[in-house]
C-alpha atoms as a PDB file:
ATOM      1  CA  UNK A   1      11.072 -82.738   8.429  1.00  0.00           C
ATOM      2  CA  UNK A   2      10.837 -85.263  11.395  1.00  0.00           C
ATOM      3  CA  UNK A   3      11.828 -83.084  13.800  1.00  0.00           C
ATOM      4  CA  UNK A   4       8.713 -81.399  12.742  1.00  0.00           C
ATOM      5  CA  UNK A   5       6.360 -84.127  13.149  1.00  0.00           C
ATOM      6  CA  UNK A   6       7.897 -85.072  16.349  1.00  0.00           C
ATOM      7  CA  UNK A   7       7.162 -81.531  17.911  1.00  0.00           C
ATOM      8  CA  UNK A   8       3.290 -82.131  16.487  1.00  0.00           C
ATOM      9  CA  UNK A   9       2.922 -85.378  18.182  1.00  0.00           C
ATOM     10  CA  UNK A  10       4.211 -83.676  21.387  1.00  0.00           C
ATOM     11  CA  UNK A  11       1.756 -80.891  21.245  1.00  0.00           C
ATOM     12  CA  UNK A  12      -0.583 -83.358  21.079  1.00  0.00           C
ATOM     13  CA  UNK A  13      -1.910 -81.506  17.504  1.00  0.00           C
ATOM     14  CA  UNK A  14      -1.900 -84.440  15.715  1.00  0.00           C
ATOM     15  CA  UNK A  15      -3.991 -86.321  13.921  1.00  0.00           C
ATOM     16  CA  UNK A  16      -4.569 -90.433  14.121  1.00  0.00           C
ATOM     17  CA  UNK A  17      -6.422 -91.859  11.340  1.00  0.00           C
ATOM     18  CA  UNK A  18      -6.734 -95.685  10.246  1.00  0.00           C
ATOM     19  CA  UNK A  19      -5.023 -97.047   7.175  1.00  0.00           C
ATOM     20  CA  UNK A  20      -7.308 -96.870   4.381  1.00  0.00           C
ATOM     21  CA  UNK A  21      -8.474-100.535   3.187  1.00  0.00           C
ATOM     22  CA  UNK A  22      -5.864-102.360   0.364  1.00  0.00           C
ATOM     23  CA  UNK A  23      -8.714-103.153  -2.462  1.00  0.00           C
ATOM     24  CA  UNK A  24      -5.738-104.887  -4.886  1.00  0.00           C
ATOM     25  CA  UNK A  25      -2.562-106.340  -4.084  1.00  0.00           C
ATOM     26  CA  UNK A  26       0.475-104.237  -3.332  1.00  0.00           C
ATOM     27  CA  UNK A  27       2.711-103.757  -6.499  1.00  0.00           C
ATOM     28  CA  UNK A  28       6.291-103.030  -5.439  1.00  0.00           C
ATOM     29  CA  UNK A  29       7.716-100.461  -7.301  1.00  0.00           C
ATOM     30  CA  UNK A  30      11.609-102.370  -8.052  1.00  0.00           C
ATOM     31  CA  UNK A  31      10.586-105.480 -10.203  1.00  0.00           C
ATOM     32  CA  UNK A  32      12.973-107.886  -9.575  1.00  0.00           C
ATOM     33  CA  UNK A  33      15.347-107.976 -12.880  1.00  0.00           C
ATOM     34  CA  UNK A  34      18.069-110.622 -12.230  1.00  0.00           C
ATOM     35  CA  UNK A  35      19.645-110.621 -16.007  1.00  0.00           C
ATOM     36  CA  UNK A  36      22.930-108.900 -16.593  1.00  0.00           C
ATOM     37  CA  UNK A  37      21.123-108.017 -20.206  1.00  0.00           C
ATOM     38  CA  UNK A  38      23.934-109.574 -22.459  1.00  0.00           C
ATOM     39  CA  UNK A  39      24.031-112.974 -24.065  1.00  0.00           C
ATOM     40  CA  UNK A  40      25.088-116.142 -22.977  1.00  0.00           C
ATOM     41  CA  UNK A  41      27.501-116.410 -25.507  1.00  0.00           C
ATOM     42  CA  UNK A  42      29.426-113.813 -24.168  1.00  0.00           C
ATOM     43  CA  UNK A  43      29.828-115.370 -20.502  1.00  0.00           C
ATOM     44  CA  UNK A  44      30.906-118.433 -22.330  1.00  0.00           C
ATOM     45  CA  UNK A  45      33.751-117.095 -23.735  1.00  0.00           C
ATOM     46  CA  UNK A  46      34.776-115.440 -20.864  1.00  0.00           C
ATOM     47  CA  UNK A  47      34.447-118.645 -18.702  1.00  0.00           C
ATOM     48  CA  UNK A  48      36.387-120.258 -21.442  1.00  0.00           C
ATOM     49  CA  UNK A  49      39.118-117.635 -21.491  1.00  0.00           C
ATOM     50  CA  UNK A  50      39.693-118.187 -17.995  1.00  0.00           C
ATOM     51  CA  UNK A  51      39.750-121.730 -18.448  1.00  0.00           C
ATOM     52  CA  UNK A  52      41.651-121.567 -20.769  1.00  0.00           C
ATOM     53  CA  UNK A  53      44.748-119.464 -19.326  1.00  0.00           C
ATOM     54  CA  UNK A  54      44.310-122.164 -16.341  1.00  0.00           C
ATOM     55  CA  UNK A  55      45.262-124.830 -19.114  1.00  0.00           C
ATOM     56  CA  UNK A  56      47.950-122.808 -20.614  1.00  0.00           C
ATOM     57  CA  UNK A  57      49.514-122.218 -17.317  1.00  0.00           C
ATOM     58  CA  UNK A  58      48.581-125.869 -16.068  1.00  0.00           C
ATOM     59  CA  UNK A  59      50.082-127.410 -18.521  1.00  0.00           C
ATOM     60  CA  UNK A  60      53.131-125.231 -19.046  1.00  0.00           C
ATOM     61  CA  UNK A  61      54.298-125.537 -15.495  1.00  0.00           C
ATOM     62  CA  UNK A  62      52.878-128.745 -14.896  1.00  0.00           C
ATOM     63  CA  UNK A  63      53.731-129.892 -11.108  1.00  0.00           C
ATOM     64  CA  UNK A  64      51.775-132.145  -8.390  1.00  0.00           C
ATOM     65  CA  UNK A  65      52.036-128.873  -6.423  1.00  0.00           C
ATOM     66  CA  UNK A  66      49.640-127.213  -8.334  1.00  0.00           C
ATOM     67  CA  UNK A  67      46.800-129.919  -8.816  1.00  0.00           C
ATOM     68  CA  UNK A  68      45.009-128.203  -5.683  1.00  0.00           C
ATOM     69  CA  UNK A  69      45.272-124.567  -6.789  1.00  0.00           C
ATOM     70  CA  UNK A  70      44.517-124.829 -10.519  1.00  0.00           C
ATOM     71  CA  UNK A  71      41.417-127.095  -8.949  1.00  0.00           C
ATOM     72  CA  UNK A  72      40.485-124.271  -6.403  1.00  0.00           C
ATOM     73  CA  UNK A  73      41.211-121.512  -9.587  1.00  0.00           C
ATOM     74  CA  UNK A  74      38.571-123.697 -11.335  1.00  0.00           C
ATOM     75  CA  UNK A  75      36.384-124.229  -8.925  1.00  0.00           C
ATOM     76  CA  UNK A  76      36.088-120.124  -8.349  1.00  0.00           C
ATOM     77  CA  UNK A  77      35.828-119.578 -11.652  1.00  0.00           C
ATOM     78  CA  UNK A  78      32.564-122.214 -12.067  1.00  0.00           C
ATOM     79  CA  UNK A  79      31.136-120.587  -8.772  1.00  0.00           C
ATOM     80  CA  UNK A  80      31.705-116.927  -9.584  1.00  0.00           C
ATOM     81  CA  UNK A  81      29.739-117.472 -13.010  1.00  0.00           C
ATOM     82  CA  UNK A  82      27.843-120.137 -12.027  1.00  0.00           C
ATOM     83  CA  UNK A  83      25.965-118.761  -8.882  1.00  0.00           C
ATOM     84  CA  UNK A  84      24.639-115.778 -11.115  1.00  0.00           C
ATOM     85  CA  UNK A  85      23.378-118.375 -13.689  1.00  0.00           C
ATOM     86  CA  UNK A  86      21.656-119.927 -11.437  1.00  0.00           C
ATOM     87  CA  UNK A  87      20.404-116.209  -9.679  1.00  0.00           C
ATOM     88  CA  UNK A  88      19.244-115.619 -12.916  1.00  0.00           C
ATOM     89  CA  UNK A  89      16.615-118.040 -13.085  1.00  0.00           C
ATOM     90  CA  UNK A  90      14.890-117.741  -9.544  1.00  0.00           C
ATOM     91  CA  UNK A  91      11.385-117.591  -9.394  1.00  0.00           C
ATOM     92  CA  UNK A  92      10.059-114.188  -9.991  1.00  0.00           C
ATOM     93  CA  UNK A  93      12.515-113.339 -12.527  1.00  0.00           C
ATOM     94  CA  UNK A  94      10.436-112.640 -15.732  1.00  0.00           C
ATOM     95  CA  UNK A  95      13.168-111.168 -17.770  1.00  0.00           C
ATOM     96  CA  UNK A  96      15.361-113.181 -20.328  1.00  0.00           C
ATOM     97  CA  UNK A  97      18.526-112.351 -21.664  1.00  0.00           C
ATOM     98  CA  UNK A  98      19.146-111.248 -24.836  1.00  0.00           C
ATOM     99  CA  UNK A  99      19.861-113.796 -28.540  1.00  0.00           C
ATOM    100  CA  UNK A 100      23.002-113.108 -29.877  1.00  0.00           C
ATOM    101  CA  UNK A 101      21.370-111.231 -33.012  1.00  0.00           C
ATOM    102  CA  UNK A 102      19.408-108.753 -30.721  1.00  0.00           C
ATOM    103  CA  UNK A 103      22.817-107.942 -29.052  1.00  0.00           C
ATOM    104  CA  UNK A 104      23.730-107.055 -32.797  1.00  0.00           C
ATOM    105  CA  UNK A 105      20.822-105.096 -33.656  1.00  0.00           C
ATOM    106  CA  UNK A 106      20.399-103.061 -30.006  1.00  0.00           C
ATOM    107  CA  UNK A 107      23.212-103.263 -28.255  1.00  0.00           C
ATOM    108  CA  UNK A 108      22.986-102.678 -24.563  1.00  0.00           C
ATOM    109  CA  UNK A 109      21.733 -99.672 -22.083  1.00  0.00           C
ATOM    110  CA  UNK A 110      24.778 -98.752 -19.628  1.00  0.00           C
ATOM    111  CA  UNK A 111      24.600 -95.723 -16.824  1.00  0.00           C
ATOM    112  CA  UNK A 112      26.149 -93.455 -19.436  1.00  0.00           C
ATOM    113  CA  UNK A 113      23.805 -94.110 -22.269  1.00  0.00           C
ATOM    114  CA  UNK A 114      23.500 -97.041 -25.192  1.00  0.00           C
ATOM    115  CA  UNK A 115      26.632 -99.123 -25.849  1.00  0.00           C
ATOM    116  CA  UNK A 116      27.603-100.651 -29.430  1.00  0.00           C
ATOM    117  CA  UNK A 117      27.690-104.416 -29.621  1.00  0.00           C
ATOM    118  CA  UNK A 118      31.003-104.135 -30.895  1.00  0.00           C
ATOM    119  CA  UNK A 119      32.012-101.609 -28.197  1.00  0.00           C
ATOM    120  CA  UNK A 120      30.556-103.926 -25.631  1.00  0.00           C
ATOM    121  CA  UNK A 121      31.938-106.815 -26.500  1.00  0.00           C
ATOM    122  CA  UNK A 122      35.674-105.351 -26.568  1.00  0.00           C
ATOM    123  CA  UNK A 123      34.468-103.781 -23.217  1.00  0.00           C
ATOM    124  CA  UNK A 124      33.400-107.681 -21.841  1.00  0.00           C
ATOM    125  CA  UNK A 125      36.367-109.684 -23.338  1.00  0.00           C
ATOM    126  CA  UNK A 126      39.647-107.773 -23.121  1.00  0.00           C
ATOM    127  CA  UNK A 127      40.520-108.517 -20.057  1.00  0.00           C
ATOM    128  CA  UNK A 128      39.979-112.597 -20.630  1.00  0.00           C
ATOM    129  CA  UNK A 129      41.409-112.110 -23.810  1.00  0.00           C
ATOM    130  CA  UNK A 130      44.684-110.278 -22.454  1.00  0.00           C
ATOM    131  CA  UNK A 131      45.051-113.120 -19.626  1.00  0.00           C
ATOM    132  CA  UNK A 132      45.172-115.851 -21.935  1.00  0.00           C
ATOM    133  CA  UNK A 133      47.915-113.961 -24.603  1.00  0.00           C
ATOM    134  CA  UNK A 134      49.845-113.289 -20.844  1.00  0.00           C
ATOM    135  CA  UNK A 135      49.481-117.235 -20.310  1.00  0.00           C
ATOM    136  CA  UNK A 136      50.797-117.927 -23.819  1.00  0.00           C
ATOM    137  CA  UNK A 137      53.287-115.598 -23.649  1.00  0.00           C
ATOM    138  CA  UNK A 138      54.448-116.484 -20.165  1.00  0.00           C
ATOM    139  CA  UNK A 139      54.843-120.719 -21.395  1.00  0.00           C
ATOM    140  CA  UNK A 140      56.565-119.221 -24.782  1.00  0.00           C
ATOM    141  CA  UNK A 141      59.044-117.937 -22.169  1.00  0.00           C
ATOM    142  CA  UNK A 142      59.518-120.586 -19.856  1.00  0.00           C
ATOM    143  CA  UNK A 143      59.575-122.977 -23.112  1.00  0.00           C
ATOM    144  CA  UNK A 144      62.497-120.989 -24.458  1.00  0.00           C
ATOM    145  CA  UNK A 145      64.112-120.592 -20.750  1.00  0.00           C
ATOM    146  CA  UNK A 146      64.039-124.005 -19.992  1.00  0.00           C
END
C-alpha cells in the first residue's frame, strides 16, 4: 500500500489538502482501564499467602543470615502488588474493581470467554496456596530432621 502512495507522490499526481478543522475534542479510541477486574479480597489473600510462607520459612529456619533476604522477599512482594494498587488509582482511571458479591454473581471475562467465580478463584490462589502447604511441609520436615 505505501509503496503505492510513494510512487503517486513521485509522479507528482497527488493531491495536498489541509486538515479539516477539530470542532470537539479528540476521543481516543483505548480508554485507559487500569483494574485487573477482580476483588481486592482476592489480592489480599494472595499477598497474605506469600507472607505467610515467608513466616513459615522465617521462622522455621530462623538465622541472622536470613534477616536481609526474607526483608528483600518482603519488600518484593509489597512492591510487586503494591505498585499496581497504586497504578490502579491514577488519574484517568474511571473504572473500579469489582465487590466481592458481584464476583459471585458475574464472575469475570477472560480471552477465552466468562470464568466462574469459583473457577477463578482456584485459578488466582493455587499457586499461593500450594507455596504455603510446601512451607509447612518443608518446617514439618526439618522439625522432625532436626
Amino acid at each position: 500500500m505505501s509503496h503505492i502512495a510513494h510512487d503517486i507522490i513521485a509522479r507528482g499526481e497527488a493531491r495536498v489538502v489541509a486538515q479539516p478543522e477539530a470542532e470537539t475534542a479528540v476521543r481516543h479510541q483505548v480508554e485507559a482501564d487500569r483494574n485487573f477486574g477482580l476483588p481486592k479480597a482476592l489480592y489480599g489473600a494472595t499477598v497474605a499467602c506469600y507472607l505467610g510462607f515467608l513466616l513459615v520459612v522465617g521462622s522455621a529456619f530462623a538465622s541472622p543470615m536470613l534477616a536481609i533476604p526474607m526483608a528483600i522477599f518482603v519488600f518484593f512482594i509489597v512492591a510487586g502488588f503494591g505498585v499496581p494498587a497504586i497504578w490502579t488509582r491514577l488519574a484517568g482511571n474511571a473504572s473500579e474493581p469489582q465487590s466481592m458479591g458481584e464476583f459471585q454473581l458475574k464472575g469475570i471475562m477472560t480471552n477465552t470467554g466468562r470464568l466462574a467465580p469459583k473457577d477463578a478463584t482456584i485459578q488466582m490462589l493455587i499457586l499461593p496456596v500450594l507455596l504455603v502447604v510446601w512451607g509447612l511441609t518443608v518446617a514439618v520436615i526439618a522439625a522432625i530432621v532436626a
